[in-house]
Structures are given as structure tokens and as C-alpha cells.
N, C-alpha and C. Protein backbone atom coordinates (compact mmCIF):
# COMPACT_ATOMS: atom_id res chain seq x y z
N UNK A 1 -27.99 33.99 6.08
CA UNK A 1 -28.64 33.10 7.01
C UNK A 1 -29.55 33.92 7.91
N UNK A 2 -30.77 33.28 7.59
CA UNK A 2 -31.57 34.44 8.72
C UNK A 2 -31.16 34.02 10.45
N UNK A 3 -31.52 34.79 11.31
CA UNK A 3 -31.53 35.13 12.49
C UNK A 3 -31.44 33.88 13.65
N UNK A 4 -32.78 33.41 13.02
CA UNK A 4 -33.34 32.12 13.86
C UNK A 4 -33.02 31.22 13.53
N UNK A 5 -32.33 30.79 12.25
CA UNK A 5 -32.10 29.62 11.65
C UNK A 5 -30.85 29.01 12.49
N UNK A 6 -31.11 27.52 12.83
CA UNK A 6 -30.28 26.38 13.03
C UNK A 6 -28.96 26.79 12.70
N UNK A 7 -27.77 26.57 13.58
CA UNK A 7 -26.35 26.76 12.80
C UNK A 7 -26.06 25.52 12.08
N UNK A 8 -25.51 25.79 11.26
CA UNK A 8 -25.35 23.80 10.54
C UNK A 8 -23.62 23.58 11.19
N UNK A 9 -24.11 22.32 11.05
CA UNK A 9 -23.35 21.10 11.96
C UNK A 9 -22.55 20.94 11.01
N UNK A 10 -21.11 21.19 11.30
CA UNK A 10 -20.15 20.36 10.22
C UNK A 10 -19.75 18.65 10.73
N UNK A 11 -20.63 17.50 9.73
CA UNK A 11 -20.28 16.29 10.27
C UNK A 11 -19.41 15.58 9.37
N UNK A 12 -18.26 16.50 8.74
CA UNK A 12 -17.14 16.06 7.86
C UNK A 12 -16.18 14.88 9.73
N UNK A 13 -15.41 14.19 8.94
CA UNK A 13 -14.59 13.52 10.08
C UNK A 13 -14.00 14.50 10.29
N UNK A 14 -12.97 14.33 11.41
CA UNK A 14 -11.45 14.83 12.02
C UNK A 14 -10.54 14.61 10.63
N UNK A 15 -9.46 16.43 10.65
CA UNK A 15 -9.03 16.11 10.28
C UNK A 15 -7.93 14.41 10.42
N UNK A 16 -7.15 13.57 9.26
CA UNK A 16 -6.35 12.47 9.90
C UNK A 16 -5.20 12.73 10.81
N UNK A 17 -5.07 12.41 12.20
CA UNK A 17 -4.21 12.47 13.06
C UNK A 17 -2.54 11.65 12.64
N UNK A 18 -3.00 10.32 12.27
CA UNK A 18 -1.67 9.25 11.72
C UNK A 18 -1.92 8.35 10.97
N UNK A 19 -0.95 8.05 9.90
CA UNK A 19 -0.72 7.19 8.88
C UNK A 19 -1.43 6.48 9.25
N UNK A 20 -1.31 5.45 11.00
CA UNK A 20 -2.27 4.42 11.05
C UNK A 20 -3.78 4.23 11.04
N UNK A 21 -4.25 5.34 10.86
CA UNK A 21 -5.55 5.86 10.56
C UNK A 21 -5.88 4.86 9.21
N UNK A 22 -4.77 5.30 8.73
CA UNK A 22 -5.52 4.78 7.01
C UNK A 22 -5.44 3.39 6.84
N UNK A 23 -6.37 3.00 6.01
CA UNK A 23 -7.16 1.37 5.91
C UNK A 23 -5.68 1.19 5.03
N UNK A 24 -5.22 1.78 4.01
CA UNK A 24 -4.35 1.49 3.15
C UNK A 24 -2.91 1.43 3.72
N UNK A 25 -2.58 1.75 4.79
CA UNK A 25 -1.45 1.51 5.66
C UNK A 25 -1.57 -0.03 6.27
N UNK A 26 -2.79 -0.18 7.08
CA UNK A 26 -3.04 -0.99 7.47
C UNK A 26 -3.27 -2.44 6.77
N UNK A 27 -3.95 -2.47 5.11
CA UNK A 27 -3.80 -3.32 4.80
C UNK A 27 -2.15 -4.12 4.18
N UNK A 28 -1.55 -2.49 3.85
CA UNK A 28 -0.18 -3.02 3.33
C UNK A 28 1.14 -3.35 4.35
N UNK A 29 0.16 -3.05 5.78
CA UNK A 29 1.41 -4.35 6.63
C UNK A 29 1.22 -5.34 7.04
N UNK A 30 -0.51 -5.49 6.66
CA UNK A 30 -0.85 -7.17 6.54
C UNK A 30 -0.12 -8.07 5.26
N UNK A 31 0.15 -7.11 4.38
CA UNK A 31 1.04 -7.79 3.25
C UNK A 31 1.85 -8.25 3.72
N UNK A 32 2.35 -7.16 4.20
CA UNK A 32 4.12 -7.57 4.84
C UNK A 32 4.08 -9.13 6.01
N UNK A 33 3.17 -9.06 6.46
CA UNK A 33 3.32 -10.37 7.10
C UNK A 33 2.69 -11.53 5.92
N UNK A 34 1.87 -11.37 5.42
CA UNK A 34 1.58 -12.33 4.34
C UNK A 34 3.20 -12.61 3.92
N UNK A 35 3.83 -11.67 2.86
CA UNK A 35 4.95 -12.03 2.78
C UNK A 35 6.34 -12.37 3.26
N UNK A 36 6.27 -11.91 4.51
CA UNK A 36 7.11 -12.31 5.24
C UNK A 36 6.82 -14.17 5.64
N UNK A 37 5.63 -14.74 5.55
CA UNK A 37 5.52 -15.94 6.19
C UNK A 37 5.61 -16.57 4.58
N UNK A 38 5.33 -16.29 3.53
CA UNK A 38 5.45 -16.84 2.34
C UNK A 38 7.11 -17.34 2.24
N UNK A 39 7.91 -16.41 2.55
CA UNK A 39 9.69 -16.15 2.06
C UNK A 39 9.88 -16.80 3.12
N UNK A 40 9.63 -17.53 4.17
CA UNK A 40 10.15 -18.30 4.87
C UNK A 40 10.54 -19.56 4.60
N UNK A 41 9.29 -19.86 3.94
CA UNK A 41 9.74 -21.52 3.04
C UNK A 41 10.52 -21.05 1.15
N UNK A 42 11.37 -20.17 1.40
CA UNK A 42 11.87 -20.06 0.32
C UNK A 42 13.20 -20.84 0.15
N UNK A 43 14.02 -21.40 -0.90
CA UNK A 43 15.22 -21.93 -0.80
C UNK A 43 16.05 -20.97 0.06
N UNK A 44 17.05 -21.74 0.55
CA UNK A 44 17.94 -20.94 1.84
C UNK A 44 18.99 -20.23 0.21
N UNK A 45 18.95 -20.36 -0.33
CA UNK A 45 20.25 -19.91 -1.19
C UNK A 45 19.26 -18.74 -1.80
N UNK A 46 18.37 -18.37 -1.82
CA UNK A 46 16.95 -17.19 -2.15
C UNK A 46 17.45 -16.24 -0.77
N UNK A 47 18.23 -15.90 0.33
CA UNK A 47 18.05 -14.78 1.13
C UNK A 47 18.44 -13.97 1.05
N UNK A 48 19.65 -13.07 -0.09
CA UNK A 48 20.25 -12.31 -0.63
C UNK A 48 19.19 -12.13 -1.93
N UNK A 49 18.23 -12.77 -2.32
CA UNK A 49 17.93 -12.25 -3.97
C UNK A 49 16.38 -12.33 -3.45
N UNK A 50 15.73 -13.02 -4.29
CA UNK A 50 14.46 -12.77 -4.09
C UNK A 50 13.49 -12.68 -2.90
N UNK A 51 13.96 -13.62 -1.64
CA UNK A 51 13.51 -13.53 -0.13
C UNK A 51 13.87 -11.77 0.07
N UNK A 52 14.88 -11.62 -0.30
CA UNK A 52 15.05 -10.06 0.12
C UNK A 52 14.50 -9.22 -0.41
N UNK A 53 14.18 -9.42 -1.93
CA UNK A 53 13.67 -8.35 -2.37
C UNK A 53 12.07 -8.22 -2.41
N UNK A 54 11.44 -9.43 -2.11
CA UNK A 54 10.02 -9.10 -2.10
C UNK A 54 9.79 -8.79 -0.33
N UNK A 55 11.20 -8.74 0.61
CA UNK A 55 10.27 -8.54 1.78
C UNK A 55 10.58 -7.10 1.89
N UNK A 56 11.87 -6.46 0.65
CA UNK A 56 12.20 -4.97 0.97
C UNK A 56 11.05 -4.38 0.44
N UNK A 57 10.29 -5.01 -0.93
CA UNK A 57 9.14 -4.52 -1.68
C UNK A 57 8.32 -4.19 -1.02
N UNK A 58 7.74 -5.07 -0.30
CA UNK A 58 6.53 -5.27 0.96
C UNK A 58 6.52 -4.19 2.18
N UNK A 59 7.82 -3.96 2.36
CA UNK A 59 8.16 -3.33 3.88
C UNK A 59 8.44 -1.53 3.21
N UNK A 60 8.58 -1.37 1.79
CA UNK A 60 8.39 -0.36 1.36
C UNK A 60 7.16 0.07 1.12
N UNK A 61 6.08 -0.24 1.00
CA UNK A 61 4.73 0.01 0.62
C UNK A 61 4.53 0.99 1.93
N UNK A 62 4.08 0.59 2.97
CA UNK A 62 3.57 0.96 4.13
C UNK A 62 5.06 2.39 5.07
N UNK A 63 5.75 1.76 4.54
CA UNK A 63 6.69 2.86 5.00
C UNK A 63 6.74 4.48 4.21
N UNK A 64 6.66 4.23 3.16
CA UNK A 64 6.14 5.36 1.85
C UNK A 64 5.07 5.89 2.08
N UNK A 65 4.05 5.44 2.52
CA UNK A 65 2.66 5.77 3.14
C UNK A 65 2.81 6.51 4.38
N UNK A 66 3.53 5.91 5.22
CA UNK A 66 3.64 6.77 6.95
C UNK A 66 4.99 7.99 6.15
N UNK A 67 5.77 8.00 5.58
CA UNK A 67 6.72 9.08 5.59
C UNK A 67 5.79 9.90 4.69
N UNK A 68 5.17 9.94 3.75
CA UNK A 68 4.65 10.84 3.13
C UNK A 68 3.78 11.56 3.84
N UNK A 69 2.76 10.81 4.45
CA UNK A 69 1.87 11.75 5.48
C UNK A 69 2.67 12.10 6.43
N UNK A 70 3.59 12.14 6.98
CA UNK A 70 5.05 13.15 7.75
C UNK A 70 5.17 14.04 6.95
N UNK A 71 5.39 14.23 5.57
CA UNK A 71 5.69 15.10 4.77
C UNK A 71 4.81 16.78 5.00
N UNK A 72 5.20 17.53 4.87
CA UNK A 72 4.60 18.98 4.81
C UNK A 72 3.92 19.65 4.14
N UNK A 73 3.52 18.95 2.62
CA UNK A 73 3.40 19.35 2.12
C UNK A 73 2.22 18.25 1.46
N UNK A 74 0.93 18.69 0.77
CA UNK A 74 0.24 17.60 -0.30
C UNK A 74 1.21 16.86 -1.19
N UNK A 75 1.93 17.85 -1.79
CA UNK A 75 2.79 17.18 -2.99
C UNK A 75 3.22 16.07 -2.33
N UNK A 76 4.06 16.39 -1.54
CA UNK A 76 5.19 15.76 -1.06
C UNK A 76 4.49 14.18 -0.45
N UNK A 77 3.14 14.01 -0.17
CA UNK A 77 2.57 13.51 0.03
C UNK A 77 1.99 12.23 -0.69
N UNK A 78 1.44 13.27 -1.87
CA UNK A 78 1.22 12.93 -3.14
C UNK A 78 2.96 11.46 -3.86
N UNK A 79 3.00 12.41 -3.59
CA UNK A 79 5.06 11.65 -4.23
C UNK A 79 5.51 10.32 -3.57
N UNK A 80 5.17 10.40 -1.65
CA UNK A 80 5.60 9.25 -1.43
C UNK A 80 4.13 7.98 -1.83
N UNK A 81 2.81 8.12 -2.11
CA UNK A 81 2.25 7.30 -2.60
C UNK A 81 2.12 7.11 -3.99
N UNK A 82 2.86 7.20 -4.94
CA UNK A 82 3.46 7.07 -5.97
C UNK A 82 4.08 6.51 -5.75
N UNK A 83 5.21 6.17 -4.97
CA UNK A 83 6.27 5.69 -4.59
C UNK A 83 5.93 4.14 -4.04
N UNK A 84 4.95 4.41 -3.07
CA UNK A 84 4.67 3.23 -2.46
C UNK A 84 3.75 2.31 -3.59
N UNK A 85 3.34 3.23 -4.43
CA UNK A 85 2.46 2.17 -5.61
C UNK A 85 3.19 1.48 -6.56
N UNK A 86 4.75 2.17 -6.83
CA UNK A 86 5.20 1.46 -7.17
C UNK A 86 6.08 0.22 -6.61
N UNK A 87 6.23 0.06 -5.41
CA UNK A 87 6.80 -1.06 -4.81
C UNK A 87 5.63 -1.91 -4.91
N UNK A 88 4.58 -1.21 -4.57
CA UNK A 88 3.10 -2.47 -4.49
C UNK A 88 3.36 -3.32 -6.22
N UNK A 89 3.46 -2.47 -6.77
CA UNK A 89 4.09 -3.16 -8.61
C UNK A 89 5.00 -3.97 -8.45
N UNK A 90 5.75 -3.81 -7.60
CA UNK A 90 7.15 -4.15 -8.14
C UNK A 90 7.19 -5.63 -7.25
N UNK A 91 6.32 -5.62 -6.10
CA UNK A 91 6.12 -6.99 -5.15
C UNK A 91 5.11 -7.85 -5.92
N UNK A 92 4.08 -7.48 -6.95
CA UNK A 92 3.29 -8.23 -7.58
C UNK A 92 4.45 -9.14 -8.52
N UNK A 93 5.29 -8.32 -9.34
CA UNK A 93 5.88 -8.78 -10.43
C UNK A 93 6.63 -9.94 -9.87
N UNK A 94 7.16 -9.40 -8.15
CA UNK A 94 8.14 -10.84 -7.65
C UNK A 94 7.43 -12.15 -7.58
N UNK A 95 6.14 -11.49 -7.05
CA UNK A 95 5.36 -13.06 -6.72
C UNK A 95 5.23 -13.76 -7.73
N UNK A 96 5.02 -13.17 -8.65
CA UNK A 96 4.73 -13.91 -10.15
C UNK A 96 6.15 -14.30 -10.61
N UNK A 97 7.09 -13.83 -9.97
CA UNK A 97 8.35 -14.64 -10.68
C UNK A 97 8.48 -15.70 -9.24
N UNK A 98 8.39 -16.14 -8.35
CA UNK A 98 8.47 -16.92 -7.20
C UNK A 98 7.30 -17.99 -7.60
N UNK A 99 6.31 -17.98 -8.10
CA UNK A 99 5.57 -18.70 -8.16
C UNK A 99 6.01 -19.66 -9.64
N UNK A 100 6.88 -18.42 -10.56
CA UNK A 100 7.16 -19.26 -12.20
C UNK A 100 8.58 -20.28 -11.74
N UNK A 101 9.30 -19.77 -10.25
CA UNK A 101 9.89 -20.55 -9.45
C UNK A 101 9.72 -21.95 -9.29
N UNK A 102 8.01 -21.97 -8.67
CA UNK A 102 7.81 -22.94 -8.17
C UNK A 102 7.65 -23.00 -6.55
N UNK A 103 8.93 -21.83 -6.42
CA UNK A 103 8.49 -21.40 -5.01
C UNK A 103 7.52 -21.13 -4.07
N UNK A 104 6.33 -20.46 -4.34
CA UNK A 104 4.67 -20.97 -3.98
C UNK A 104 3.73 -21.38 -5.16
N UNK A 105 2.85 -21.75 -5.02
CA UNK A 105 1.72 -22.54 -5.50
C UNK A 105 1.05 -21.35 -5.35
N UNK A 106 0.39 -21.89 -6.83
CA UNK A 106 -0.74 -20.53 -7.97
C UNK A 106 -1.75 -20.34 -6.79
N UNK A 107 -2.17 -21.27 -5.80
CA UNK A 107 -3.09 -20.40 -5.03
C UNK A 107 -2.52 -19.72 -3.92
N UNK A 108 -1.10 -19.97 -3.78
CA UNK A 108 -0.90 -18.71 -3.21
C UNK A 108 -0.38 -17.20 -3.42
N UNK A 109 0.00 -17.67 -4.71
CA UNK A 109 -0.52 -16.31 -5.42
C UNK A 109 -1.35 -15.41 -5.84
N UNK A 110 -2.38 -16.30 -5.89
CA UNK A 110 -3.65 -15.76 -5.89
C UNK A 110 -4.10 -14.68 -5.14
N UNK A 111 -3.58 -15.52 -4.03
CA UNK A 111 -4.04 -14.60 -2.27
C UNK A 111 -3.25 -13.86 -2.28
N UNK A 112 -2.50 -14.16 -2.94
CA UNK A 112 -1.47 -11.90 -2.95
C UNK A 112 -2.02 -11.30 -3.23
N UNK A 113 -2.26 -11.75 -4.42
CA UNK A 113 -2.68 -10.79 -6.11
C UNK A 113 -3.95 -10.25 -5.28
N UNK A 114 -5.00 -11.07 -4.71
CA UNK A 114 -6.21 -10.45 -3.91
C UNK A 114 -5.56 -9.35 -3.14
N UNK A 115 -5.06 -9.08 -2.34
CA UNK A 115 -4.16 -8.39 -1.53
C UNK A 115 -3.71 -6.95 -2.26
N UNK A 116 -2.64 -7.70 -3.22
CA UNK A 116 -2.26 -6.44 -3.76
C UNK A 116 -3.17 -5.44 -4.29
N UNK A 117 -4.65 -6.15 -4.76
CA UNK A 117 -5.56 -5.25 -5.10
C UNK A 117 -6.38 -4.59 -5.14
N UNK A 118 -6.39 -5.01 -3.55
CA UNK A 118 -7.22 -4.22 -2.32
C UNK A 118 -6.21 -2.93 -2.36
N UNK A 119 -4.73 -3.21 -1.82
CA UNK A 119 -3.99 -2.27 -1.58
C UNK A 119 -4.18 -0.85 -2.90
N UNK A 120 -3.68 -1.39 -3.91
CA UNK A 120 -3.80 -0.54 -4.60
C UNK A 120 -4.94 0.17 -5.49
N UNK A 121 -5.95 -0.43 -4.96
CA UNK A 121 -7.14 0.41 -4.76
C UNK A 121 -7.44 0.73 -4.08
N UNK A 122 -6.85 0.99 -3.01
CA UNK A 122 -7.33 2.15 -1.51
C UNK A 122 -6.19 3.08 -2.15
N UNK A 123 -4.64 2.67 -2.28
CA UNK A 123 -3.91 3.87 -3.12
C UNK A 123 -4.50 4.55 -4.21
N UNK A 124 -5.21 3.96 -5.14
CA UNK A 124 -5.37 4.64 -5.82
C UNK A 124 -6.62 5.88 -5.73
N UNK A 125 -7.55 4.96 -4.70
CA UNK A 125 -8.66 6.26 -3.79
C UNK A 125 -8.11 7.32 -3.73
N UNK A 126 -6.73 7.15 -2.70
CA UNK A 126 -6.49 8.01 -1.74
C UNK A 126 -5.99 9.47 -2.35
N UNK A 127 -5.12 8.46 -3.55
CA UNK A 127 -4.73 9.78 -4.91
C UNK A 127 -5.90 10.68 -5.53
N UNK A 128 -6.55 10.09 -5.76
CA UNK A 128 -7.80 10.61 -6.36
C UNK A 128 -8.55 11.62 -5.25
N UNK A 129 -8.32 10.95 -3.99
CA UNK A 129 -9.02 11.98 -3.02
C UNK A 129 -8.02 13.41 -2.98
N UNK A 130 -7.16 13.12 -3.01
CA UNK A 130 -6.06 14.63 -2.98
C UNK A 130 -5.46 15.21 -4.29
N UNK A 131 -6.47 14.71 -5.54
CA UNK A 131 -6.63 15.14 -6.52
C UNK A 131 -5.73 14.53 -8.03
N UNK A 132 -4.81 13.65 -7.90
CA UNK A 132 -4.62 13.04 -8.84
C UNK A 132 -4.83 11.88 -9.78
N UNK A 133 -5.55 11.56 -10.70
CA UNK A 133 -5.47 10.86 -11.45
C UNK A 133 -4.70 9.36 -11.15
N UNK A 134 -5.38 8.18 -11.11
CA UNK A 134 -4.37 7.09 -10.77
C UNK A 134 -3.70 6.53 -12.10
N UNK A 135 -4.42 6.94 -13.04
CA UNK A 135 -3.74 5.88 -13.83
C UNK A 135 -3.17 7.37 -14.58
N UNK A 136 -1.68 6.89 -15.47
CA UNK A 136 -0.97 8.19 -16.54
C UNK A 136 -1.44 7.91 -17.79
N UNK A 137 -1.31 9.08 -18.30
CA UNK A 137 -2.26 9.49 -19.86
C UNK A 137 -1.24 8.82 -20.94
């Protein structure tokens, strides 16, 4: 660098301070209230089985996301959004069995399925940004 020349400006962001930073945290606890107000009008004899398990699904996404960025490590990082992508799977598959229920109506499944696929395409960004591959070979 010669003498006189300009220092260059690093205008990368801050490193991220907290989980709540990320759009993908944030959209997957708008899920959680999506689904939480869905499982409300569920049969009362549904609160041990499926009311429970799509709001543990839901409430796992975003929690996997904040403990991993706690984590110390990329990997470790890496691991809990894997983790959380697969609950984001595993809450799609419920809705689609709640809806073969009868329990909500196809358009409100719809508006998950929109949801879920926002979510897991900011997960799958986020992998890709810290170097892995979203989809397996």
C-alpha cells in the first residue's frame, strides 16, 4: 500500500451479538405463536398427543437456534441447526397429519407450510453461510 493511499474501511457488519439478531430465530417464534393459536381449537382429548407435540416441535426450532449460538464452538453450532431443521420437519409432517385430522382447514395449512419455508430457508442460508451444504448427498 503506498504511503498516501486511503486506509480502506472495513464495512463488513458487527460481529452477531445474540440469537435474537437472527431473522431465522425470529421468524421461528412467530411459528410458535402461529402454532400455539392453531392447537388451541384442537380436540381437548389432542393435549397429551398431537397439541403437544406440534407445540414441543415449534418451541424446539427457535430454542436449538439460541443454544447453538451459546455453543463455543462453529461445529457445535453447526449441530444445534441441524437439529432445529429437523424439528422444523418434524412440525411440517404434524400439520399435515392435523389437517388429514380435519383439525385445521387446507388453508390453514397452507399458512404454515408458507412459514415453514421461509424458516427453513433462512436455516438453510445460515448453514451454507458457515459452510455446510443444506441438503445430504
Amino acid at each position: 500500500m503506498e504511503p498516501n493511499a486511503p486506509a480502506k474501511i472495513d464495512v463488513r457488519k458487527p460481529l452477531l451479538r445474540s440469537y435474537r439478531e437472527l431473522v431465522v430465530w425470529q421468524k421461528a417464534v412467530a411459528l410458535i405463536i402461529e402454532v400455539y393459536s392453531i392447537t388451541k381449537g384442537f380436540p381437548r382429548d389432542e393435549i397429551y398427543g398431537l397439541t403437544s407435540q406440534l407445540r414441543r416441535s415449534a418451541v424446539s426450532i427457535p430454542s436449538n437456534i439460541a443454544e447453538g449460538q451459546g455453543r463455543a464452538t462453529k461445529g457445535e453450532f453447526i449441530q444445534f441447526l441441524c437439529h432445529a431443521r429437523g424439528s422444523l420437519f418434524e412440525l411440517e409432517t404434524q400439520i399435515v397429519i392435523a389437517k388429514e385430522l380435519a383439525y385445521i382447514a387446507p388453508e390453514v395449512e397452507e399458512r404454515v407450510r408458507v412459514q415453514v419455508t421461509e424458516v427453513a430457508r433462512l436455516l438453510n442460508g445460515l448453514l451454507t453461510s458457515l459452510g455446510i451444504s443444506s441438503r445430504k448427498s
